[in-house]
N, C-alpha and C. Protein backbone atom coordinates (compact mmCIF):
# COMPACT_ATOMS: atom_id res chain seq x y z
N UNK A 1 -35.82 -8.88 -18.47
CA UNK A 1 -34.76 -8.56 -17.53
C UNK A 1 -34.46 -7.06 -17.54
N UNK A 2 -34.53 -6.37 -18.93
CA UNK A 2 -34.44 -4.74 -18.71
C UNK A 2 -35.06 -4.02 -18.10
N UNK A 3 -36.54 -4.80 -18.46
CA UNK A 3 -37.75 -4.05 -18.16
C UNK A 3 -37.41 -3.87 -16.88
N UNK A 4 -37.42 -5.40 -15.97
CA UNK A 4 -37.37 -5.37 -14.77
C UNK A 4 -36.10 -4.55 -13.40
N UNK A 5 -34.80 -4.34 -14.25
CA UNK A 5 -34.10 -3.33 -13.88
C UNK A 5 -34.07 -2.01 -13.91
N UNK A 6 -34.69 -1.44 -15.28
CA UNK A 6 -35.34 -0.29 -15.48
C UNK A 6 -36.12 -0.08 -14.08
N UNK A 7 -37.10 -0.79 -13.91
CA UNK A 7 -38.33 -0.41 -13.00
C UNK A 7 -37.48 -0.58 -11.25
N UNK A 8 -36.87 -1.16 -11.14
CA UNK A 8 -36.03 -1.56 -9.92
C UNK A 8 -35.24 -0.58 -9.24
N UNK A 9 -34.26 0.32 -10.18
CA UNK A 9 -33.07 1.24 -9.77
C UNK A 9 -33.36 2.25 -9.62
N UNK A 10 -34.52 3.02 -9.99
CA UNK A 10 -34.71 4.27 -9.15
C UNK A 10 -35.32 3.76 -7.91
N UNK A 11 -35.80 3.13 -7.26
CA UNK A 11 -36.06 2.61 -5.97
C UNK A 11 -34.78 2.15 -5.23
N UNK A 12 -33.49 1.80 -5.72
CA UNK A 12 -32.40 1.59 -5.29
C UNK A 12 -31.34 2.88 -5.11
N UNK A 13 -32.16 3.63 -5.89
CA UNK A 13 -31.17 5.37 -5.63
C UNK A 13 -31.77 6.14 -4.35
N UNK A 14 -32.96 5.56 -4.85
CA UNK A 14 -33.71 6.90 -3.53
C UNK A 14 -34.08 5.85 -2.32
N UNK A 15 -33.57 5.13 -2.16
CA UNK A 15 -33.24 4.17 -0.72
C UNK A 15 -32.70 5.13 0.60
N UNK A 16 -33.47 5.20 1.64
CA UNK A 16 -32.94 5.49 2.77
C UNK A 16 -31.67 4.86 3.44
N UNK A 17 -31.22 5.76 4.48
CA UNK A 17 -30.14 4.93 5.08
C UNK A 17 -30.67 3.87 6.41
N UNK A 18 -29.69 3.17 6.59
CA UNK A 18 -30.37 2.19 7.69
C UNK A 18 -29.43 2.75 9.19
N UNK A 19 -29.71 2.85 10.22
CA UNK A 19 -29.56 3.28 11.38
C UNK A 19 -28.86 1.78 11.96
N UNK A 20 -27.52 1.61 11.59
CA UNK A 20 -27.34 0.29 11.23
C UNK A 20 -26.30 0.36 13.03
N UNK A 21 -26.26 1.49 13.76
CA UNK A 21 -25.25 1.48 15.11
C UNK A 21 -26.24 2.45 16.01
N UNK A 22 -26.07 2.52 17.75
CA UNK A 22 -26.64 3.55 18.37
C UNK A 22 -25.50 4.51 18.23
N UNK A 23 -26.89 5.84 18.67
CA UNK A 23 -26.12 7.44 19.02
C UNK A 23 -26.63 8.26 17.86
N UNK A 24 -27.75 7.77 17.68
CA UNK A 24 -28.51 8.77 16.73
C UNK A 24 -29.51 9.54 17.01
N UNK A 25 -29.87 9.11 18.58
CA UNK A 25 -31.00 9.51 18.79
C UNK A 25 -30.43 10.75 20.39
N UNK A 26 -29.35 10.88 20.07
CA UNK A 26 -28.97 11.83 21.59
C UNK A 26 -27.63 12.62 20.68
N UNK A 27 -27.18 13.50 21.49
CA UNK A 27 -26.58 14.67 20.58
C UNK A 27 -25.32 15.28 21.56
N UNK A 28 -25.82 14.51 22.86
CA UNK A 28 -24.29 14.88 23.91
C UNK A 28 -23.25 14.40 24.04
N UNK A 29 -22.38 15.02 24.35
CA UNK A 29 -20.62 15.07 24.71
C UNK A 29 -20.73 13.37 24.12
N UNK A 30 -21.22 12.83 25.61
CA UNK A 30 -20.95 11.30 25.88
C UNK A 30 -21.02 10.56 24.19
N UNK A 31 -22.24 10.62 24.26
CA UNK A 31 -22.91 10.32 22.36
C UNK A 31 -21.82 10.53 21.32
N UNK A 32 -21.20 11.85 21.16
CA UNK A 32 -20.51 11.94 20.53
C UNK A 32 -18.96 11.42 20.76
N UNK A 33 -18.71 11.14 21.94
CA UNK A 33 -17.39 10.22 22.52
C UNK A 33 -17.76 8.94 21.59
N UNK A 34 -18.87 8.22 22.22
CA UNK A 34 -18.95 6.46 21.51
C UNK A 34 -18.82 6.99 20.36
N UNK A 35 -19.84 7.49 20.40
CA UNK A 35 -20.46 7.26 18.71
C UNK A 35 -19.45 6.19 17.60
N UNK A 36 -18.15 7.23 17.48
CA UNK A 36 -17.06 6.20 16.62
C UNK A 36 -16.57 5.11 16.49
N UNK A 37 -16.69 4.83 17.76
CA UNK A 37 -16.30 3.21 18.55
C UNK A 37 -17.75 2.42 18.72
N UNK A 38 -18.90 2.79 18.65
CA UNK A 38 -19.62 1.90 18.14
C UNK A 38 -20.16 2.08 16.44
N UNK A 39 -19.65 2.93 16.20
CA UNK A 39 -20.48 3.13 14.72
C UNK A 39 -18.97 2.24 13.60
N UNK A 40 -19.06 0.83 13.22
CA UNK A 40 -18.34 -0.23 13.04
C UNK A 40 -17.50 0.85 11.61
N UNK A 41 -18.30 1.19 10.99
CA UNK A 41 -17.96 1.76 9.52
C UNK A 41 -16.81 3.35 9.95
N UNK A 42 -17.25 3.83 11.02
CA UNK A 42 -16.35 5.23 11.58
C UNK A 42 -15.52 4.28 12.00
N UNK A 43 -15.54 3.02 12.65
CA UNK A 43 -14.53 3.08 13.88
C UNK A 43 -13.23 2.27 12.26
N UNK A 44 -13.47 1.59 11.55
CA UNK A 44 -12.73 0.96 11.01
C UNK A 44 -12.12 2.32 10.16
N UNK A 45 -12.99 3.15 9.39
CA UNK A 45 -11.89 4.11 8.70
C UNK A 45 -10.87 5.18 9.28
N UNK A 46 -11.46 5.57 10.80
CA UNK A 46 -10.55 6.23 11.40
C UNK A 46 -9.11 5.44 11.76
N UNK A 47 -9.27 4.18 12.46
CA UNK A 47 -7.89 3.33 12.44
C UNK A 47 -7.31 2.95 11.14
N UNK A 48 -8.00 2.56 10.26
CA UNK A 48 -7.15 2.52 9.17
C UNK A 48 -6.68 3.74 8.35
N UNK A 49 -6.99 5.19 8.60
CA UNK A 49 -6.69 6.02 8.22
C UNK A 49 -5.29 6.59 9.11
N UNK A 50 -5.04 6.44 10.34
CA UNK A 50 -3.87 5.93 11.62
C UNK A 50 -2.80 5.64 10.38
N UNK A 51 -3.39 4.12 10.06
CA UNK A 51 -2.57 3.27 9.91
C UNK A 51 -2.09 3.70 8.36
N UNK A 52 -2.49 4.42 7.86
CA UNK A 52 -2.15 4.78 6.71
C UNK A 52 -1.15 6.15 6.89
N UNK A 53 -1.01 7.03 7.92
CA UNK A 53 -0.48 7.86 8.42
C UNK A 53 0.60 7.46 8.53
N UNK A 54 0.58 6.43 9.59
CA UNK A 54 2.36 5.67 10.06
C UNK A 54 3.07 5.05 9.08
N UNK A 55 2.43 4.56 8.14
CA UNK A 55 2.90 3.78 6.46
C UNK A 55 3.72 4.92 5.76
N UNK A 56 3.04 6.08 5.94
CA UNK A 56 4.01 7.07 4.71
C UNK A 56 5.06 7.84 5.74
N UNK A 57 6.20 7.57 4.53
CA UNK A 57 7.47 8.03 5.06
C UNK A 57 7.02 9.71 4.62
N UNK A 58 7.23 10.24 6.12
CA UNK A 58 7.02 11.54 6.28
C UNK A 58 7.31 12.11 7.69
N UNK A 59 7.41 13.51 7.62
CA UNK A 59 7.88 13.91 9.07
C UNK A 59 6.40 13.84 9.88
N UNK A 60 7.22 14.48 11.34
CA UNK A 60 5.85 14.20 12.38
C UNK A 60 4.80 15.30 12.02
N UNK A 61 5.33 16.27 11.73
CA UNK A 61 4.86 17.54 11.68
C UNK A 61 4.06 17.58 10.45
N UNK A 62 4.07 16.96 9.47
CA UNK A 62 2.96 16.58 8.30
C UNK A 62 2.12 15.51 9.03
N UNK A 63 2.65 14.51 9.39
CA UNK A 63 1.34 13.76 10.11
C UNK A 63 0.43 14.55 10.82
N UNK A 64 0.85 15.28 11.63
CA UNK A 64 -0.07 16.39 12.84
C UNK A 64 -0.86 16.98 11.83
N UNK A 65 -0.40 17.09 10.74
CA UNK A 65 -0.90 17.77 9.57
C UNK A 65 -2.77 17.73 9.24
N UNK A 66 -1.75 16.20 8.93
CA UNK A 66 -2.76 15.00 8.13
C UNK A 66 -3.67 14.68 9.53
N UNK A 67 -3.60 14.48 10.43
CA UNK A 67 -4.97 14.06 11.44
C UNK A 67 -5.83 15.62 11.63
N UNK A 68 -5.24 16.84 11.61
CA UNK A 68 -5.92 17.95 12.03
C UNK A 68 -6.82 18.17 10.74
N UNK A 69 -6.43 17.87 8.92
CA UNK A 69 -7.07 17.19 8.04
C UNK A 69 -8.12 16.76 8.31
N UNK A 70 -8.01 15.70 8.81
CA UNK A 70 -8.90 14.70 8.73
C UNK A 70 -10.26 15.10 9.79
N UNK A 71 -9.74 15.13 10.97
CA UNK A 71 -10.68 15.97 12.03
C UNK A 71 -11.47 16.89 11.55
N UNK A 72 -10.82 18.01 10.95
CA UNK A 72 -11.77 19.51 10.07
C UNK A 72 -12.48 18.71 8.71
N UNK A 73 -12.03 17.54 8.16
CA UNK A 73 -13.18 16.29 6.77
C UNK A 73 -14.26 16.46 7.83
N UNK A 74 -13.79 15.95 9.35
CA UNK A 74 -15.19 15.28 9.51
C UNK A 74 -16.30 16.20 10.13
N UNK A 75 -15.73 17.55 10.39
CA UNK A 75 -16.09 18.53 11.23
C UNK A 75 -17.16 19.14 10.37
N UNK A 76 -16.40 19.86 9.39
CA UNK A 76 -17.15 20.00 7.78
C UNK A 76 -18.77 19.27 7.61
N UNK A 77 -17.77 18.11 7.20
CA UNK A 77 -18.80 16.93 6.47
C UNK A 77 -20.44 17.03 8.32
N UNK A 78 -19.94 17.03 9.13
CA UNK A 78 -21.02 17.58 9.95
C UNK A 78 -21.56 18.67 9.83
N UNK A 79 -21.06 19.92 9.91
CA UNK A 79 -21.90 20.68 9.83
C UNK A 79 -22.73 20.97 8.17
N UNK A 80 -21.92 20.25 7.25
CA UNK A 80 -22.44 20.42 6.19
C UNK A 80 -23.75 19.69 5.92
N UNK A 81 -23.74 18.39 6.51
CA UNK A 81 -24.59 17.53 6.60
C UNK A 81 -25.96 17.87 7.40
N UNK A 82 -26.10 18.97 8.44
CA UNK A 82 -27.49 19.27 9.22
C UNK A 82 -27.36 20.59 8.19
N UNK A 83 -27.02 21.15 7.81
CA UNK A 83 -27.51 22.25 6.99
C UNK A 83 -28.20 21.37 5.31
N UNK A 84 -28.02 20.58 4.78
CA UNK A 84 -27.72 20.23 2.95
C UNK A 84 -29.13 19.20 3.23
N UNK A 85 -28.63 18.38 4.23
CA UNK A 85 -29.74 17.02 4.71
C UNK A 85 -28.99 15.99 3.71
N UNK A 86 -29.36 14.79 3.51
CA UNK A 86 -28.93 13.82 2.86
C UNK A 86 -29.45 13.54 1.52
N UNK A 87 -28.77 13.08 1.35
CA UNK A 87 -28.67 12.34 -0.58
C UNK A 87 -28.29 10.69 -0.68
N UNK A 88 -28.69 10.33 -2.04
CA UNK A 88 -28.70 8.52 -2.05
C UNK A 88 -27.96 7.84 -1.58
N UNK A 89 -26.84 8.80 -2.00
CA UNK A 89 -25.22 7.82 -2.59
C UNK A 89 -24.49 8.04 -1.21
N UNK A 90 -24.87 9.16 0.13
CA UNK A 90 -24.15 9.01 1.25
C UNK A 90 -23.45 7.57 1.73
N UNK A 91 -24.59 6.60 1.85
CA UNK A 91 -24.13 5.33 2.37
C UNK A 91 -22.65 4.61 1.62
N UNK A 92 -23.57 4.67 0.12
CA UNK A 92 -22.18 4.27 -0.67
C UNK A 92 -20.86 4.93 -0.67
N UNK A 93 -20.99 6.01 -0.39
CA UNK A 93 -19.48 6.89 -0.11
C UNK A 93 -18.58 6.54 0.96
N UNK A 94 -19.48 6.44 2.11
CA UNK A 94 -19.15 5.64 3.11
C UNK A 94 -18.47 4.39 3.22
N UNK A 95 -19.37 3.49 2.33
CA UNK A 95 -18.73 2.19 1.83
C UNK A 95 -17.20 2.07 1.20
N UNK A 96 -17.16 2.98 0.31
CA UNK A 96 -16.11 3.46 -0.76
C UNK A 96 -15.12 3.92 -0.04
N UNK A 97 -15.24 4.63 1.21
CA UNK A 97 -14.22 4.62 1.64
C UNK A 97 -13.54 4.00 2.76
N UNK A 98 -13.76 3.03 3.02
CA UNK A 98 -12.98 2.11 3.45
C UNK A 98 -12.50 1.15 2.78
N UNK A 99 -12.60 1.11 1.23
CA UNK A 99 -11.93 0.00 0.53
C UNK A 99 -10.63 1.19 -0.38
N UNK A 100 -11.19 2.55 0.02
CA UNK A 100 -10.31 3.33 -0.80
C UNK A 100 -8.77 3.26 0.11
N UNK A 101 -9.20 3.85 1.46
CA UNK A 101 -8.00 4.06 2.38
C UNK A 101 -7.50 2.25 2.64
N UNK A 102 -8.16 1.18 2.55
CA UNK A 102 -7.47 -0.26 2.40
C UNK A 102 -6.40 0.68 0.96
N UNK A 103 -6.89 0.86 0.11
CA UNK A 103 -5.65 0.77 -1.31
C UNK A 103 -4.18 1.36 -0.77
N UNK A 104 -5.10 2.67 -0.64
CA UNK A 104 -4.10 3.70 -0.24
C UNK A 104 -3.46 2.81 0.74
N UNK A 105 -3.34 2.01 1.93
CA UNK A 105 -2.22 1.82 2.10
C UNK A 105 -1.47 0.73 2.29
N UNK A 106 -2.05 -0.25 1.01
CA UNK A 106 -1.23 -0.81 0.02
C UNK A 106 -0.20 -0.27 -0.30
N UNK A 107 -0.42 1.38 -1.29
CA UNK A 107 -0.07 2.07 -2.23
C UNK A 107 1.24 2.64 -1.24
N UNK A 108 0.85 2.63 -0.41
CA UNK A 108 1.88 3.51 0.76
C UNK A 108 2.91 2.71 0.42
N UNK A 109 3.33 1.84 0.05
CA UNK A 109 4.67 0.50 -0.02
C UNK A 109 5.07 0.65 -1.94
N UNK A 110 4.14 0.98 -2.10
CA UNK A 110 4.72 0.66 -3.65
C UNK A 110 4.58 2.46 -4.67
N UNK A 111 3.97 3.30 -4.22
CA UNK A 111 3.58 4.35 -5.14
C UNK A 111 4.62 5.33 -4.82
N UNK A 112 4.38 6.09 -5.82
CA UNK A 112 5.38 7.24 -5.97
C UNK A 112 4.96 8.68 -5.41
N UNK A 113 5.68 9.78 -4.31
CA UNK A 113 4.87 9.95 -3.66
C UNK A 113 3.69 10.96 -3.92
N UNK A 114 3.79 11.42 -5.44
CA UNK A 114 2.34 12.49 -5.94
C UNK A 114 0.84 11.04 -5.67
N UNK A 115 1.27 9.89 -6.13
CA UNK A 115 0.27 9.04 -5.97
C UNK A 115 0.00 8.95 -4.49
N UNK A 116 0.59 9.09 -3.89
CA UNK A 116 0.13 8.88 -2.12
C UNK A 116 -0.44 10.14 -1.74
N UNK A 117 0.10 11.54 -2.66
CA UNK A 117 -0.62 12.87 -1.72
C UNK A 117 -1.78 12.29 -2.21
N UNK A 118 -1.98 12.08 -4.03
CA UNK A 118 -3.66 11.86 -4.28
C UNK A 118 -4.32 10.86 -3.27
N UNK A 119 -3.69 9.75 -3.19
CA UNK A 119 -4.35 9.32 -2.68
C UNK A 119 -5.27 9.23 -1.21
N UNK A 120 -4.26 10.17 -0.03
CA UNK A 120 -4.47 11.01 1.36
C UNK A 120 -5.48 11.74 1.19
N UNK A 121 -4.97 12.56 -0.05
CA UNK A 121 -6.13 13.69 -0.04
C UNK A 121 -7.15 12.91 -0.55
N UNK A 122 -8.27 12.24 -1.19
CA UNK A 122 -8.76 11.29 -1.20
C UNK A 122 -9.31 11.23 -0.26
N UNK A 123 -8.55 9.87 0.81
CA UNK A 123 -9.35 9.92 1.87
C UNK A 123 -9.55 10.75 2.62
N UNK A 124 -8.83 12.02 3.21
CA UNK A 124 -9.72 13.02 4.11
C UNK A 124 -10.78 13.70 2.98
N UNK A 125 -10.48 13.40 1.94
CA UNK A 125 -12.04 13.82 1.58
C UNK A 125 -13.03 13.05 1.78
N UNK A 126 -12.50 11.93 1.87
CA UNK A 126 -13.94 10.84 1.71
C UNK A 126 -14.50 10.80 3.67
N UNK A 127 -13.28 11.47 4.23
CA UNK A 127 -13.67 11.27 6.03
C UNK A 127 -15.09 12.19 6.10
N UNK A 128 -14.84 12.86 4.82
CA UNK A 128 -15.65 14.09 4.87
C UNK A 128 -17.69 13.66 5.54
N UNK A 129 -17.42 12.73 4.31
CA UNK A 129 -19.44 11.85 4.24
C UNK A 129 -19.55 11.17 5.46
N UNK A 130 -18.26 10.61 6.44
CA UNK A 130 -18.86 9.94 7.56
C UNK A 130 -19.24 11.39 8.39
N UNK A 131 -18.63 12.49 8.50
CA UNK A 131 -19.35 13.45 9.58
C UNK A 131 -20.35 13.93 8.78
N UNK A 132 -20.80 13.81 7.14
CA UNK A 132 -21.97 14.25 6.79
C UNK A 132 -22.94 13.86 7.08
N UNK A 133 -23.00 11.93 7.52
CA UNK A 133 -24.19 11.71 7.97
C UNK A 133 -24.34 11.56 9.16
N UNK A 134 -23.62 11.85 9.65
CA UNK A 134 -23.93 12.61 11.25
C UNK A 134 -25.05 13.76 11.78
N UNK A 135 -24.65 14.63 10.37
CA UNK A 135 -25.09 15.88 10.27
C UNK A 135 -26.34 15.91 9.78
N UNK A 136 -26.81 15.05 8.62
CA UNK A 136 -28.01 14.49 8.59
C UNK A 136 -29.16 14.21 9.62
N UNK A 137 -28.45 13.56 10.23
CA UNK A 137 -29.67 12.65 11.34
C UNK A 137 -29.91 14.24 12.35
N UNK A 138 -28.42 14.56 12.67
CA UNK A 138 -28.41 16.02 14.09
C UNK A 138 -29.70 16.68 14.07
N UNK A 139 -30.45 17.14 14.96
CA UNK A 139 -31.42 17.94 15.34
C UNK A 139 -30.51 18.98 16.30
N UNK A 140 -30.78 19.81 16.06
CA UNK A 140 -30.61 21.72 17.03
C UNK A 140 -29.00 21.62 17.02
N UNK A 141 -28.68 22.09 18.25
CA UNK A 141 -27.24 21.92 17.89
C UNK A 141 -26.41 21.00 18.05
N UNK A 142 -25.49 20.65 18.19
CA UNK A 142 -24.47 19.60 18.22
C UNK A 142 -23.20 19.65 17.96
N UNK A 143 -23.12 20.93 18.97
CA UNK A 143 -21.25 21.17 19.36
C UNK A 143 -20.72 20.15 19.99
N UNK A 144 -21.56 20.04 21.19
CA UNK A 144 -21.31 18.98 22.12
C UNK A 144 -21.07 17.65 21.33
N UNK A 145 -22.02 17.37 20.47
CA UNK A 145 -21.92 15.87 19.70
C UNK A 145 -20.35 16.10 19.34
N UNK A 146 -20.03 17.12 18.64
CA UNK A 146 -18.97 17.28 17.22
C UNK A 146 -17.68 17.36 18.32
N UNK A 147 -18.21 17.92 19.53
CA UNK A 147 -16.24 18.06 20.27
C UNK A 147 -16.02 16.62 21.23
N UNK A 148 -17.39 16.04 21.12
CA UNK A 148 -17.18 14.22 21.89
C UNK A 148 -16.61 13.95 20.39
N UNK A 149 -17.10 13.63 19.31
CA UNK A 149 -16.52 12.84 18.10
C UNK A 149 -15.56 13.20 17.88
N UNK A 150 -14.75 14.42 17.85
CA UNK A 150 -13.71 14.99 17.36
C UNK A 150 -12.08 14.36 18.26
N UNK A 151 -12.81 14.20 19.44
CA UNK A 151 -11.70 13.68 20.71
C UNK A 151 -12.23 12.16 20.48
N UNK A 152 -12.84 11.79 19.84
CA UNK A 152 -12.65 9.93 19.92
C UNK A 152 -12.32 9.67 18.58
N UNK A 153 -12.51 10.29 17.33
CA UNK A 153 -11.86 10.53 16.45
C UNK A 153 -10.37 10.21 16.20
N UNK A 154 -9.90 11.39 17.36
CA UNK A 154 -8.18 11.76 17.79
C UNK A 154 -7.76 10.16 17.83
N UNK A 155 -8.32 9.87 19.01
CA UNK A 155 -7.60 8.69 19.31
C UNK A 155 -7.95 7.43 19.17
N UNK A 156 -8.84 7.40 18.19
CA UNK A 156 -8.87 6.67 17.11
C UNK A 156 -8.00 6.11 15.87
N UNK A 157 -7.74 7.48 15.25
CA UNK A 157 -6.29 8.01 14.40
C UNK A 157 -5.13 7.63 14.91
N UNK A 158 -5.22 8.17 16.66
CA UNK A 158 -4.27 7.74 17.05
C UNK A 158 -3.31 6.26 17.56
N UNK A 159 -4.59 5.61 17.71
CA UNK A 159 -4.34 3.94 17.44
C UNK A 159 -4.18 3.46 16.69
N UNK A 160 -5.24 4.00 15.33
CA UNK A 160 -3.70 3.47 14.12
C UNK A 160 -2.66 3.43 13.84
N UNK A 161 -1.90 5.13 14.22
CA UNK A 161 -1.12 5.04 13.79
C UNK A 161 0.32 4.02 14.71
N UNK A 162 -0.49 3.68 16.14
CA UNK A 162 0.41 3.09 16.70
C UNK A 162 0.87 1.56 16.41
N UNK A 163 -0.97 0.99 15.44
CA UNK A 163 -0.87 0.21 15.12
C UNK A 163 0.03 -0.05 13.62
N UNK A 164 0.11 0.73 13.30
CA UNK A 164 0.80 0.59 11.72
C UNK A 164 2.43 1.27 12.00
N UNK A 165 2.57 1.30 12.76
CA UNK A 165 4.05 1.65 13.17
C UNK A 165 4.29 0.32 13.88
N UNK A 166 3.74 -0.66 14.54
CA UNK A 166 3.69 -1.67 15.20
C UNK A 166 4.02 -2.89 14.00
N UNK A 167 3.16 -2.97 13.61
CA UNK A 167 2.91 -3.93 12.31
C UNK A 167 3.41 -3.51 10.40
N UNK A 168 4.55 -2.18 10.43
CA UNK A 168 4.83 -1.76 9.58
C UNK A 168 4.68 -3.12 8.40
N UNK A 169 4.00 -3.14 7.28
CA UNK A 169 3.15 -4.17 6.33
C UNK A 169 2.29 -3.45 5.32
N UNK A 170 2.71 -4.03 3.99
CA UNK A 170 1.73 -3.66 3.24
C UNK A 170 0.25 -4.43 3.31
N UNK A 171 0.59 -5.79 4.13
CA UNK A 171 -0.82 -6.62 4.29
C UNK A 171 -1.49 -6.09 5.62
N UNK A 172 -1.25 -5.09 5.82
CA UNK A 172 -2.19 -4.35 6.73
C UNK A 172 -3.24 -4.05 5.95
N UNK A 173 -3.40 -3.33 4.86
CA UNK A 173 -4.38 -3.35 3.82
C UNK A 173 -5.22 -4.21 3.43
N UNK A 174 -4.79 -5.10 3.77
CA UNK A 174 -5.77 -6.78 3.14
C UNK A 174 -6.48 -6.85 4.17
N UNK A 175 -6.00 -6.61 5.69
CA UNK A 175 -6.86 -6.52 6.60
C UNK A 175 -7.72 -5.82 6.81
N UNK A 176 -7.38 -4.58 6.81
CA UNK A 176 -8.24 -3.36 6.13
C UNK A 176 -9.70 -3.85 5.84
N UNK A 177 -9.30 -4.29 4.02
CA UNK A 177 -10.19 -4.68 3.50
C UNK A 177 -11.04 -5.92 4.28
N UNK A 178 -10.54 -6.46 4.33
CA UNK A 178 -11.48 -7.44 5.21
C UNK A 178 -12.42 -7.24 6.30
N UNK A 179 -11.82 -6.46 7.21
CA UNK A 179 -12.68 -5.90 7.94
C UNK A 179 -13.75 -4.98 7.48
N UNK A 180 -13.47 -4.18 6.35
CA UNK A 180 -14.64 -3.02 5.04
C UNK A 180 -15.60 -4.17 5.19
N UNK A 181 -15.26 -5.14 4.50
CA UNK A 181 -15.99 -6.09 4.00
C UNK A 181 -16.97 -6.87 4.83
N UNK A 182 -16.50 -7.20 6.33
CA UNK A 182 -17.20 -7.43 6.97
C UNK A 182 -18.21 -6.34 7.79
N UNK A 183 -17.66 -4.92 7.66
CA UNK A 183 -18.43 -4.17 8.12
C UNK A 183 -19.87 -3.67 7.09
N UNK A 184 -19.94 -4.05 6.00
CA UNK A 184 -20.44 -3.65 5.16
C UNK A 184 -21.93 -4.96 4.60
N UNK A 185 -21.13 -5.94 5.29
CA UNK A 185 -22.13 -7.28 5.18
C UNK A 185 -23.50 -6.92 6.35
């Protein structure tokens, strides 16, 4: 059984990613509009990242904060991503963070609030790897891609947060997760 895991897991590190949504293969405005709304894993962490916005008691003017945050994670994590190219663990980061921002806003109902900055800051870091592998796949340029994603992004964010002001709940999180979970199957 060692032997056979030994020999197994470097083939499980250096695993490619799977092209698992379209809009990988075009780089315009339009492309970069869907992209989020069909790419299941973007579209679930941007609304639940919304919804984690409207959960913490805070002014408006830190929220505006926190989405212009999150927008420059993913802006970054793109251009960082066609310059660096990709690495193993992208996918899993990806994964990770949609069960992270599910906690976080759990945590939004019960934590104290240095545990909620960690935990925010957190996820716009983790928003960071979904525009990295964006940036990965990109060929030439892809302003156009990055200012369509950036505006479906917005209001993306922005439906969370209407949704979690709607449904103020710590079992918004459970849903969260559930949906991670199904996006990830």
């Amino acid at each position: 059984m060692k032997k056979t895991l030994t020999s197994v897991l470097p083939l499980l590190l250096i695993s490619t990613p799977v092209l698992a949504h379209p809009g990988h293969d075009s780089h315009s405005f339009s492309s970069g509009l869907t992209h989020p709304v069909t790419g299941f894993d973007h579209l679930t962490m941007l609304v639940a990242f919304g919804i984690l916005i409207a959960c913490l008691r805070t002014s408006v003017k830190r929220q505006i904060g926190l989405v212009a945050a999150a927008l420059m994670s993913l802006v970054v994590g793109l251009t960082t991503g066609q310059v660096m190219g990709g690495f193993s663990a992208m996918e899993l980061a990806i994964g990770a963070s949609l069960f992270v921002v599910s906690g976080a806003i759990w945590q939004a109902f019960h934590a104290s609030e240095n545990v909620m900055r960690l935990a925010v800051t957190l996820c716009i870091g983790l928003i960071f790897f979904h525009g990295y592998a964006h940036g990965v796949e990109a060929q030439g340029a892809v302003s156009a891609f990055a200012a369509g994603m950036v505006a479906s992004a917005s209001a993306l964010i922005l439906l969370g947060m209407q949704l979690g002001r709607a449904m103020f709940s710590p079992w918004l999180a459970a849903g969260v997760a559930g949906v991670s979970a199904l996006v990830l199957i």
